[in-house]
Every structure is written in C-alpha cells, then in structure tokens.
Protein backbone atom coordinates (compact mmCIF):
# COMPACT_ATOMS: atom_id res chain seq x y z
CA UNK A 1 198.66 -3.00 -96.00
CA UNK A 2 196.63 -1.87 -93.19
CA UNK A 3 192.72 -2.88 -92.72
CA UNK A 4 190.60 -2.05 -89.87
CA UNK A 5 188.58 -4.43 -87.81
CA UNK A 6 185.16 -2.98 -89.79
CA UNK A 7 186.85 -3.26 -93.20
CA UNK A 8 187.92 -7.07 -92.69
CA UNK A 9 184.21 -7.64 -91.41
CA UNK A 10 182.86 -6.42 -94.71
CA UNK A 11 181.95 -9.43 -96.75
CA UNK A 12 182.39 -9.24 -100.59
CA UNK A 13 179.50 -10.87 -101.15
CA UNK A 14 177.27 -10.93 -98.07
CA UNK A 15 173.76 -11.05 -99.09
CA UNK A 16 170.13 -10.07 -97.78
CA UNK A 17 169.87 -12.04 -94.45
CA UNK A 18 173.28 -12.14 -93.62
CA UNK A 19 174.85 -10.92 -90.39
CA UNK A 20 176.61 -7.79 -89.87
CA UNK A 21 178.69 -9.26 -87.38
CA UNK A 22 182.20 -10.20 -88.81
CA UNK A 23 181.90 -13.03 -91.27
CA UNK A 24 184.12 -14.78 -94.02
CA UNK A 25 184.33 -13.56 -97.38
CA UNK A 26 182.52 -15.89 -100.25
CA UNK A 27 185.08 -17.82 -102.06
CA UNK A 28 183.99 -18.06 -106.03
CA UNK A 29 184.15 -20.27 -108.57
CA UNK A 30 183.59 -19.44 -112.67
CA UNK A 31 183.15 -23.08 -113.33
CA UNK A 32 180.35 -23.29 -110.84
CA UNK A 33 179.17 -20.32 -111.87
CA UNK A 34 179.55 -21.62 -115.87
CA UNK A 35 177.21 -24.89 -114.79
CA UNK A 36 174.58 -22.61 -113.06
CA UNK A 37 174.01 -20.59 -115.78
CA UNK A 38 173.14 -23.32 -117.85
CA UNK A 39 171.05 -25.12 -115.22
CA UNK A 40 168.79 -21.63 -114.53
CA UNK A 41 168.52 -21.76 -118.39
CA UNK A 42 169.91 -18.38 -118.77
CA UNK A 43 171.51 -19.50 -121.63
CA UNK A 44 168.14 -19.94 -123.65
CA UNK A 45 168.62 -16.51 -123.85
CA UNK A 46 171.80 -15.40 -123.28
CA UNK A 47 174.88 -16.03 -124.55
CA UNK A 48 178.53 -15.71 -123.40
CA UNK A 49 181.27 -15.27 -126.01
CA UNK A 50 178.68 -16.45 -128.66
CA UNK A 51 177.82 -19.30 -127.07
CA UNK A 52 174.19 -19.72 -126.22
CA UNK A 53 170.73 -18.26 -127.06
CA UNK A 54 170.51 -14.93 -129.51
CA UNK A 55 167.09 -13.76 -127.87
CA UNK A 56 169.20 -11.33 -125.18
CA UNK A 57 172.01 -9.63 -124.99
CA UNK A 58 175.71 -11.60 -125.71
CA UNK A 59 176.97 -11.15 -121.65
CA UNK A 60 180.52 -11.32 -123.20
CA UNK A 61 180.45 -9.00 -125.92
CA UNK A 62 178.99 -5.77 -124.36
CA UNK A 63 180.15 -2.62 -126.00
CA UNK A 64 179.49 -0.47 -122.69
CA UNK A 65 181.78 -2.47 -120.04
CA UNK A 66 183.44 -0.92 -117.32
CA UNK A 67 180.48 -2.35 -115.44
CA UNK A 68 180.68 -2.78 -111.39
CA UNK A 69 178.88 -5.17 -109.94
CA UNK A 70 176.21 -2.96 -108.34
CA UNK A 71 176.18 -2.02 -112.10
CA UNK A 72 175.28 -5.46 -112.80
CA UNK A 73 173.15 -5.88 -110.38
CA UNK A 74 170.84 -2.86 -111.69
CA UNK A 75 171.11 -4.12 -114.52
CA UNK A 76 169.79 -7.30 -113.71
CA UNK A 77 166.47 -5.70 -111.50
CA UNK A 78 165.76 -3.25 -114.53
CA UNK A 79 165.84 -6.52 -116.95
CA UNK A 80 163.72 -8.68 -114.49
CA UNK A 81 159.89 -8.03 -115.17
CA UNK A 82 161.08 -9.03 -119.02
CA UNK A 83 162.77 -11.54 -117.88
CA UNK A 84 160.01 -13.37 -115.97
CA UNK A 85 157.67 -12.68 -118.94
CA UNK A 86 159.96 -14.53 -121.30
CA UNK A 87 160.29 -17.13 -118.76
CA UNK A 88 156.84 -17.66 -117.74
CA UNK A 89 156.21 -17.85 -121.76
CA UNK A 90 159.20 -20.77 -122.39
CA UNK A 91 157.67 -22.62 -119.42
CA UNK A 92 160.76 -22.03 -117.78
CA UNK A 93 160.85 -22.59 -113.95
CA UNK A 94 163.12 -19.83 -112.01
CA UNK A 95 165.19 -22.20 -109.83
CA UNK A 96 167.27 -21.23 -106.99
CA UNK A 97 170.21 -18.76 -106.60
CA UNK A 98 171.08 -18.57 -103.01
CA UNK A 99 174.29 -16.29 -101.50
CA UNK A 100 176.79 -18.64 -102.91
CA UNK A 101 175.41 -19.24 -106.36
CA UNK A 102 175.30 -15.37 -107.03
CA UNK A 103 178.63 -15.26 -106.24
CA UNK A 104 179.62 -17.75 -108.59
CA UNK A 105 177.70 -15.69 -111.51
CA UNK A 106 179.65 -12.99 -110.38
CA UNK A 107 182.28 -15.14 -111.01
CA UNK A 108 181.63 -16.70 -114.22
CA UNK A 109 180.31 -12.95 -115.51
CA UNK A 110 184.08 -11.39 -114.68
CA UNK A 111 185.51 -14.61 -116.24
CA UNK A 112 183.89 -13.64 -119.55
CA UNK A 113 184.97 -10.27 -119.40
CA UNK A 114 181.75 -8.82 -118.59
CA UNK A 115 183.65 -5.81 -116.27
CA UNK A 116 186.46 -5.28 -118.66
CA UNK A 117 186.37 -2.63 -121.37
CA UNK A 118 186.62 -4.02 -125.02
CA UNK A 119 189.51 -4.81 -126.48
CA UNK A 120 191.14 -5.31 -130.39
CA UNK A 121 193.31 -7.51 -131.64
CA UNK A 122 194.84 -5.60 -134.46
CA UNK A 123 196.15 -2.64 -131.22
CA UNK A 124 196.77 -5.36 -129.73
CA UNK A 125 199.47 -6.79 -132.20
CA UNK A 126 201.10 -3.37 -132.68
CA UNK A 127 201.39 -3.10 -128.77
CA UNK A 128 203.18 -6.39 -128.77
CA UNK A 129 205.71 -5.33 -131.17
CA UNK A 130 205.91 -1.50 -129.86
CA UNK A 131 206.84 -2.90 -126.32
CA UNK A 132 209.35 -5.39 -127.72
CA UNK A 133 207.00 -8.31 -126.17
CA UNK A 134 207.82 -9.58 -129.98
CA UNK A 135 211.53 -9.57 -129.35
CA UNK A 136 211.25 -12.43 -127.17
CA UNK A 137 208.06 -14.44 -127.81
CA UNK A 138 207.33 -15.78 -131.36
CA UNK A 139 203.46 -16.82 -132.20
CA UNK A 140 204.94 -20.53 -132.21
CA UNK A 141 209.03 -20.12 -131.30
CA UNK A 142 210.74 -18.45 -128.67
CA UNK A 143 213.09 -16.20 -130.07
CA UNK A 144 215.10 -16.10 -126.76
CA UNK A 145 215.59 -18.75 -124.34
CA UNK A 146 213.18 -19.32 -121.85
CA UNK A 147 210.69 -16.95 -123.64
CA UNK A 148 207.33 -19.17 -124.18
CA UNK A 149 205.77 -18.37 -127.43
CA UNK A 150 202.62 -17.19 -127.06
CA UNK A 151 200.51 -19.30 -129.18
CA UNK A 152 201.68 -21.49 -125.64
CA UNK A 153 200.23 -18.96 -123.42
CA UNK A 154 197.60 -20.28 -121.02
CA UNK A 155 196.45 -17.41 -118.92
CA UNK A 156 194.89 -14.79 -121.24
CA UNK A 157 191.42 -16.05 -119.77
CA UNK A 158 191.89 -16.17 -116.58
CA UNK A 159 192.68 -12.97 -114.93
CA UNK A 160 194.16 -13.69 -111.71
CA UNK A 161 196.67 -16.34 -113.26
CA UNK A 162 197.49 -13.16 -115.95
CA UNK A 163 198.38 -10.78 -112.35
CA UNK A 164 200.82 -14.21 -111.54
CA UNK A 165 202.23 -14.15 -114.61
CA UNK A 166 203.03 -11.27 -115.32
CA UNK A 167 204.22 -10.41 -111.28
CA UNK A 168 206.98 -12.96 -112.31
CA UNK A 169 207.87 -12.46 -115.03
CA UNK A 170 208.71 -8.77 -114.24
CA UNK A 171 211.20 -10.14 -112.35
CA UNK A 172 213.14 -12.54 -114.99
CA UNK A 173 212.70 -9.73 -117.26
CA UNK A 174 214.69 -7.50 -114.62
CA UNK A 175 217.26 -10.26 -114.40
CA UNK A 176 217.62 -10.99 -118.11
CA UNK A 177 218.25 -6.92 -119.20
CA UNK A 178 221.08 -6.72 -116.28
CA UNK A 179 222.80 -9.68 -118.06
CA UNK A 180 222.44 -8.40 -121.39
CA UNK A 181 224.13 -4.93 -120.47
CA UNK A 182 226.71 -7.11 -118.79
CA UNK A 183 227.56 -9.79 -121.57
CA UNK A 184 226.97 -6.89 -124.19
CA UNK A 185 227.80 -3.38 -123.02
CA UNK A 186 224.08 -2.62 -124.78
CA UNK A 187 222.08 0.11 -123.94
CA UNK A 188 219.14 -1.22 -121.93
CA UNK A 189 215.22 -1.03 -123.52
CA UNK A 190 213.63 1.01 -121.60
CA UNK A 191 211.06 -0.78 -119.03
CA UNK A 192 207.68 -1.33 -121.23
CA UNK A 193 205.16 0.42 -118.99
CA UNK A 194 201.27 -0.22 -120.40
CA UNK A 195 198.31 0.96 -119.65
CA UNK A 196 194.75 -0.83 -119.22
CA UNK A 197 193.80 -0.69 -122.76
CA UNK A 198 196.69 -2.07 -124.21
CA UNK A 199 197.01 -4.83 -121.97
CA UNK A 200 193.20 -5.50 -123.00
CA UNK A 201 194.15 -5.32 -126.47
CA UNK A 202 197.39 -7.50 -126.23
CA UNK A 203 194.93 -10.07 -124.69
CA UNK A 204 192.87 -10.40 -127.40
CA UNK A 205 195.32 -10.59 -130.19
CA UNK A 206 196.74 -13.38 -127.81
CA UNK A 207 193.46 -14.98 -127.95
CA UNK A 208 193.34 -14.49 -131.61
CA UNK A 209 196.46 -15.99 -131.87
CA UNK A 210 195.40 -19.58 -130.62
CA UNK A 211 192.04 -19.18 -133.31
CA UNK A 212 194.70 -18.98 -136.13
CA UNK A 213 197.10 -21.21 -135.06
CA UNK A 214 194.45 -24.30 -134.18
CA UNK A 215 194.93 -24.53 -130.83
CA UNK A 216 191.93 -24.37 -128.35
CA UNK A 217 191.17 -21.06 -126.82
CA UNK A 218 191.20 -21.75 -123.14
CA UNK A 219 187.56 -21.01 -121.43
CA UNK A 220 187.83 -17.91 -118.79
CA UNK A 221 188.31 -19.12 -115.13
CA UNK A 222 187.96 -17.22 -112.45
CA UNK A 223 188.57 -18.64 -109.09
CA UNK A 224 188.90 -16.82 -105.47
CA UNK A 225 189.18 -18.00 -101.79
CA UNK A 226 187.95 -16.52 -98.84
CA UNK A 227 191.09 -14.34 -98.92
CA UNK A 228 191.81 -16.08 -95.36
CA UNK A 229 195.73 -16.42 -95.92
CA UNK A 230 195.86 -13.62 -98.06
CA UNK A 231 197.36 -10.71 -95.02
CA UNK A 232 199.23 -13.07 -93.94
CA UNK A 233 201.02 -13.46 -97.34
CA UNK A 234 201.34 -9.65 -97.83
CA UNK A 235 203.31 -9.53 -94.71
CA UNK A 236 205.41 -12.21 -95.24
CA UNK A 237 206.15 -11.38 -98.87
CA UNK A 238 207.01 -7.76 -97.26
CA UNK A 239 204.38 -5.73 -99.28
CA UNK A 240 203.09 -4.44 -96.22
CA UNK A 241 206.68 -2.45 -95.57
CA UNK A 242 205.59 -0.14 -98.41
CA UNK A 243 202.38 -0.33 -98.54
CA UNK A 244 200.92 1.65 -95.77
CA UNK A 245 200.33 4.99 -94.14
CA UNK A 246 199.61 6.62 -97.49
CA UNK A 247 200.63 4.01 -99.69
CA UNK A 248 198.01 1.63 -98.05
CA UNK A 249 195.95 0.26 -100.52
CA UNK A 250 192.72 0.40 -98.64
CA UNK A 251 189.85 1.89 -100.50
CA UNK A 252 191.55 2.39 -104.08
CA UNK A 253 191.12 -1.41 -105.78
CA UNK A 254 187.37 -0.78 -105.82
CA UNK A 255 186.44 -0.07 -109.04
CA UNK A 256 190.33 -1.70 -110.68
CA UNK A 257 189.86 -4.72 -112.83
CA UNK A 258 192.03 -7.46 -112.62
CA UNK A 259 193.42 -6.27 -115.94
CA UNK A 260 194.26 -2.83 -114.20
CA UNK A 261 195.81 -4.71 -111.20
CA UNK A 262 198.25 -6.29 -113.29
CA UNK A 263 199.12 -3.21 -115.43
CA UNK A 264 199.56 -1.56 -111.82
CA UNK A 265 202.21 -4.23 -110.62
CA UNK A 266 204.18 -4.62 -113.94
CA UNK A 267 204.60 -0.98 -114.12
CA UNK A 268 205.57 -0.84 -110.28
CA UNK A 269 208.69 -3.74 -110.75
CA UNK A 270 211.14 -1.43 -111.95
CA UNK A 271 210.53 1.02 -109.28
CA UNK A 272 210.83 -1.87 -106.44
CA UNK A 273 214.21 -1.35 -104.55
CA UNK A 274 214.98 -5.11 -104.82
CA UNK A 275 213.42 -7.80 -107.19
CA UNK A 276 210.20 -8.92 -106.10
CA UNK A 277 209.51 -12.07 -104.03
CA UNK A 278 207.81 -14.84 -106.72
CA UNK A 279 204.63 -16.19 -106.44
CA UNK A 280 202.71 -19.28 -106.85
CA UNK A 281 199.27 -19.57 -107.89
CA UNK A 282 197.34 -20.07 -105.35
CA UNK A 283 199.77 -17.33 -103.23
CA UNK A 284 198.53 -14.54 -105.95
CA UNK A 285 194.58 -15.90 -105.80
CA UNK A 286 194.90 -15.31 -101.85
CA UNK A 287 196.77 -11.81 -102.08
CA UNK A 288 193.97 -10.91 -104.92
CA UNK A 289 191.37 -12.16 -102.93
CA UNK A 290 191.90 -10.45 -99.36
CA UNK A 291 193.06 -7.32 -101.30
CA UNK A 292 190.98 -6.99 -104.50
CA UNK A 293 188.31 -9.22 -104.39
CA UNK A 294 186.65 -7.72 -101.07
CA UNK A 295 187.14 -4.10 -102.54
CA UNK A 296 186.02 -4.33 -105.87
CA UNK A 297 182.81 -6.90 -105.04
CA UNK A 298 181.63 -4.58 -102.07
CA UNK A 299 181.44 -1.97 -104.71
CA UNK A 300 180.79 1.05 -101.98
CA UNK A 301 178.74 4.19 -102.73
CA UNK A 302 177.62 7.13 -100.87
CA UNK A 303 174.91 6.40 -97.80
CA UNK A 304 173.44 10.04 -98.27
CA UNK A 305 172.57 9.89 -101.98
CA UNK A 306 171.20 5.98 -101.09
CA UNK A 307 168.85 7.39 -98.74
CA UNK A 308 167.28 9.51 -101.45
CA UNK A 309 167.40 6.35 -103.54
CA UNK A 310 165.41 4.56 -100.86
CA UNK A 311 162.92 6.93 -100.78
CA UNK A 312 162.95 8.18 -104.33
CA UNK A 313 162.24 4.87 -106.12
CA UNK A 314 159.57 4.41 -103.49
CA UNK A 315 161.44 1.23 -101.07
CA UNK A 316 160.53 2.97 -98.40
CA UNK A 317 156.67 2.85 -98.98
CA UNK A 318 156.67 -1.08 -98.26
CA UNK A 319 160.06 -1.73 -96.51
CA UNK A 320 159.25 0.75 -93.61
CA UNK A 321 155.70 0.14 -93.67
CA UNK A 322 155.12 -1.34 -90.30
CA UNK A 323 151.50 -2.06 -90.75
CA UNK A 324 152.79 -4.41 -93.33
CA UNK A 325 155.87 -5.98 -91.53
CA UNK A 326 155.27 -9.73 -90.67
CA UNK A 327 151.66 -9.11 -92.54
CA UNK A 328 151.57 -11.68 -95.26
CA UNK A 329 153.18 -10.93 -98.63
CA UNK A 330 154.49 -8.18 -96.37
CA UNK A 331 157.94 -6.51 -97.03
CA UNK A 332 160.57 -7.02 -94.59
CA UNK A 333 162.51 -4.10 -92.52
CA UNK A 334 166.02 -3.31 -94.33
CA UNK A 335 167.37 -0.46 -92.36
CA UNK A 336 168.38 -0.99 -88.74
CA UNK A 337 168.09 -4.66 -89.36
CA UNK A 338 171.78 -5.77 -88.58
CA UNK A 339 172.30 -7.14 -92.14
CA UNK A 340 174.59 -6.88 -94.99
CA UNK A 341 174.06 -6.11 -98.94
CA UNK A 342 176.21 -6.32 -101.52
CA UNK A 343 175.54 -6.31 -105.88
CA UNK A 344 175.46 -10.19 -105.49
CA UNK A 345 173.43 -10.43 -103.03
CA UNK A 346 171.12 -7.76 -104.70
CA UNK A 347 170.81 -10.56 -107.32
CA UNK A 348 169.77 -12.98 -104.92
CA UNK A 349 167.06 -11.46 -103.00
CA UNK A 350 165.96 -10.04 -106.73
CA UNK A 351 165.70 -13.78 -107.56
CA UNK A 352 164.06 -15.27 -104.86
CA UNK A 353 161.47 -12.59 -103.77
CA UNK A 354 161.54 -10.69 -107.23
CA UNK A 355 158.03 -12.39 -108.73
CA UNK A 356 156.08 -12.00 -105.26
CA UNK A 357 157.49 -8.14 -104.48
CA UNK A 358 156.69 -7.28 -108.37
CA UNK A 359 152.90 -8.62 -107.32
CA UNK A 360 152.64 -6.68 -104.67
CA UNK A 361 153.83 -3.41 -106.56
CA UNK A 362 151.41 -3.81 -109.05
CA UNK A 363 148.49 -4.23 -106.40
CA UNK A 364 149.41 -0.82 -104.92
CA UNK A 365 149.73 0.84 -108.51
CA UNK A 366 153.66 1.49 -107.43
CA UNK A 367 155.71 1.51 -110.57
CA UNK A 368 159.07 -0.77 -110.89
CA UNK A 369 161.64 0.52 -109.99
CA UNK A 370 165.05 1.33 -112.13
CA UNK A 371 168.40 1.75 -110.87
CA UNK A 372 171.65 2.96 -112.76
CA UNK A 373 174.88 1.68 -110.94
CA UNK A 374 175.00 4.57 -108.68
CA UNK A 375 171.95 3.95 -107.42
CA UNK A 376 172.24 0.62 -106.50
CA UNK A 377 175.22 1.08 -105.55
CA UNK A 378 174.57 4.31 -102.61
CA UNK A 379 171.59 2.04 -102.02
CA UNK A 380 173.57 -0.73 -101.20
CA UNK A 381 176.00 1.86 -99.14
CA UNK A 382 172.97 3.57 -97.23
CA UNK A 383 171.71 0.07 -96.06
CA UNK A 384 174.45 -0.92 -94.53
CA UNK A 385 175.40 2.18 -92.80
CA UNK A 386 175.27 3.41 -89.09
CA UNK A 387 172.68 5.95 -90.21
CA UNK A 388 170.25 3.45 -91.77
CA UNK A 389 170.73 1.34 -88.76
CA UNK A 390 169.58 4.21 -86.28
C-alpha cells in the first residue's frame, strides 16, 4: 500500500475547528456511541433494531441503505428544524456532541447496519447451502471437525471481527480441501466466491439462527483505533508487495462496506500465491482502520460541484459575509480557514451551532437549506480544498 504525506494527514473524522495540519485519525467506539444515544435522548424517538421510540424513523431498519456518511450527515441537517421542534416540545435539552462523540454515532450507526444494504434470511439460508457453508457447519453440530456450528457464531454483528474471521478462515479452508484431495483422490469444490448481497443475506439468517435456537443475539460492535499501527502491519504481513503501483488500494475503499471488504478478501485467498499470514483481532481492527476506516469516513466528493453547493444553497451569503464575521451571532469564515470537515463533523457543528444559525436564517428570510449526499459530500470536498483555501 502506498499513501502520500496529504492522504495520511486526512483525518476520518476531523471536524469544524480542527487543524489542517497533519493530525491523528479519531478512534471509535459503538458502545460509546450506544450510551450517547441514549443520553441525547435520541432514542425517545428513534429506534435501532426495534429498540426505542416509534415517533421517527427505525435507524436500523432503513429500506434505502447504501448510505455514506456525508449521506448521513444530510440527512441529519435536512431532519434538524423537526428535530428541534419535537425537542423543544418534549422539554428535551440538546446536550453536547463534540468531535469525538460524533464519531462514536458514526460508530454505533455502522454497528446497526445503518450503511449496509438490507438483507433476508430465507437467501440467506439457500446461500449457505449453495456454497456448501452447510457441509461443514450445522445450526448446533459441526459436521466436520473443527467447523463451529453457527448457532456458536459470535461475529455476525460486528463487522470488523466478520473481515477476521473470515481472512482466516480462508486459509484453513485452503488447508482442509488440499488434504481432502490427498486422503481421498476427490475432486475439489470449487472455491465459494460471494458477492455483497449474499454475504448480507447469510448474515441475517445467521442472526436468525440464534432467535430460533434461544441463544442471545449478540448487540453490533463496532470498534476502530487511530489506525496508528495499521501500515506498519500491512508491511510486515507483506500486503504491501502486491498491493501497490496499480494494485494500491488508495482511493477505492471509499464508498466499500465492511461487508464488501470481507467479500473482497475471501474471494482474493484462492488467488494469493501462498496462504495468507493469520490475524488477530486487534491486527485486522488496525489494518481496517488505517486502510478502510480513513477512506470510507472521509467520504470525498468533487470540490467544483461543492462550490456551486456553497453558493447554491446560499452558505456563502453569511459564511463570506465579512461585515458579519466576528459581528455577534455572526457566521464564521469556512474557506481559506486552514480547517478540516468531514460527515461527522458536519454533525457536530450541525449540533452545536444548528439552533442559533437556523435563527439567524430565519431573520434574513433565507430558507433552510437541504442537502442530498452529493451535496454534502462535494461540500465537504470544496472546503477542504486548495481552491477554497485561496
């Protein structure tokens, strides 16, 4: 793998105040981001996976996912003047989300499955027996040795322990079909390549699986470091050897689930000259982190259709008013200002100056504005480019 200085510098998750200088990426935690959605009272509201308040939108079950998180993000502004309304009439008080508390969100959101496209149980069975998953892993046996039966399985919820998983167990797989042709003469089954969908799918009739056979579904997790030991890993591990030059991966994880990640790597183990070096846990959450995490969270658009943006949904008439710079109730400079955005930290600044800049709108008769995810997510691209810096 091969980043430049300027992509390294790009934090995930940098928010509205934060430096453009080079700058750690956010870790993120779904637990923390689990506790703050309770504690903002979101769930009132909300729910997640049918737990929680019926008055909005279940933020597990939507029917139109492939979301990005600029994508949530708009979402989240267009939602807001509603939002406060209901609010204001529960007598609820906003709280706080600084940097580090959207990211968490972020966290707990892909956790639930928020970015991932829908999924059914019943494909999801029949892929399990069409890629001979069955012939090996009973719902509550293992019908060959070593083969944990799935009602056992603990990482259908948590996606970057499913990318682990699977990484490693494309390996033993490797290992067990060479023995099999050895001991038996057999014909080997062919590799069982997948694509997004049916790995969504299998996923859910794993989850079913653990409704119908008692056993607790397991919450989603999603958990990522700063991605600090995460190049140093992909040497070491000798991914970098293939992947660079034009099989760097630089630039095409951005809009890849998790769930497309690990599709991508088990259907790239048979192809690997030699079987691929094992990892632990925390090994994959640093790779997934430093590769991934920084891609897909950055969420890049284009800075020429964000500059229409900017001017088209009118930020331009108070953030590059200079009359009303450092006036009070006054809207800060964005462009040229030396700091980063990101879909998170969209959220943020949306949270903590939302109220006031709606205020101000309405006392100038300028309209609220609405973004789609392109929009916000050129927008975010335009304001942190050289262009909106000159």
């Amino acid at each position: 793998m091969k980043f430049t200085t300027g992509a390294r510098a790009i934090a995930m998750l940098g928010v509205l105040g934060a430096a453009a200088a080079p700058a750690a990426t956010l870790a993120m935690d779904s637990d923390r981001g689990e506790q703050l959605f309770s504690k903002l009272a979101c769930i009132g509201c909300h729910s997640v996976n049918g737990q929680g308040g019926k008055a909005a939108p279940d933020l597990g079950q939507r029917g139109d996912r492939d979301f990005t998180p600029a994508t949530l993000a708009s979402t989240m502004w267009n939602h807001a003047p509603v939002m406060w309304a209901a609010m204001r009439s529960r007598g609820v008080a906003p709280g706080d989300l600084d940097e580090q508390a959207a990211a968490d969100l972020f966290a707990y959101f892909y956790a639930a499955r928020f970015f991932d496209r829908p999924g059914d149980a019943g494909r999801g069975k029949a892929a399990f027996a069409e890629k001979h998953c069955a012939d090996c892993h009973g719902v509550n046996d293992s019908k060959r040795a070593g083969a944990k039966p799935i009602s056992q399985w603990q990482m259908a919820d948590q996606p970057v322990a499913l990318v682990n998983e699977m990484w490693n167990h494309a390996a033993t797989m490797r290992a067990a079909q060479s023995k099999k042709d050895l001991e038996t003469g057999a014909g080997r089954i062919r590799w069982p390549e997948l694509n997004s969908q049916q790995l969504t799918d299998i996923l859910v009739y794993v989850r079913s699986v653990a409704r119908e056979t008692g056993g607790k579904e397991s919450p989603g997790k999603l958990i990522l470091t700063t991605g600090g030991n995460g190049e140093a890993l992909f040497m070491s591990k000798g991914c970098a050897s293939c992947h660079n030059g034009k099989n760097s991966l630089e630039g095409k994880l951005q809009q890849q689930t998790l769930t497309d990640i690990a599709v991508d790597m088990w259907n790239h183990a048979p192809r690997m000259g030699s079987s691929p070096p094992s990892l632990t846990l925390d090994e994959m959450r640093d790779i997934a982190s430093f590769l991934w995490a920084q891609q897909f969270f950055a969420d890049q658009g284009s800075p020429t259709a964000g500059r229409h943006v900017f001017v088209a949904k009118r930020c331009a008439s108070c953030h590059e008013d200079a009359s009303r710079q450092g006036a009070p109730g006054g809207a800060p400079k964005l462009t040229g200002s030396g700091r980063m955005f990101s879909g998170a930290g969209m959220v943020s600044v949306l949270w903590r100056h939302g109220p006031q800049m709606l205020e101000q709108m309405n006392s100038r008769n300028i309209q609220w504005p609405r973004f789609n995810g392109s929009d916000m997510s050129n927008l975010i691209a335009y304001l942190n480019s050289e262009r909106a810096a000159k």
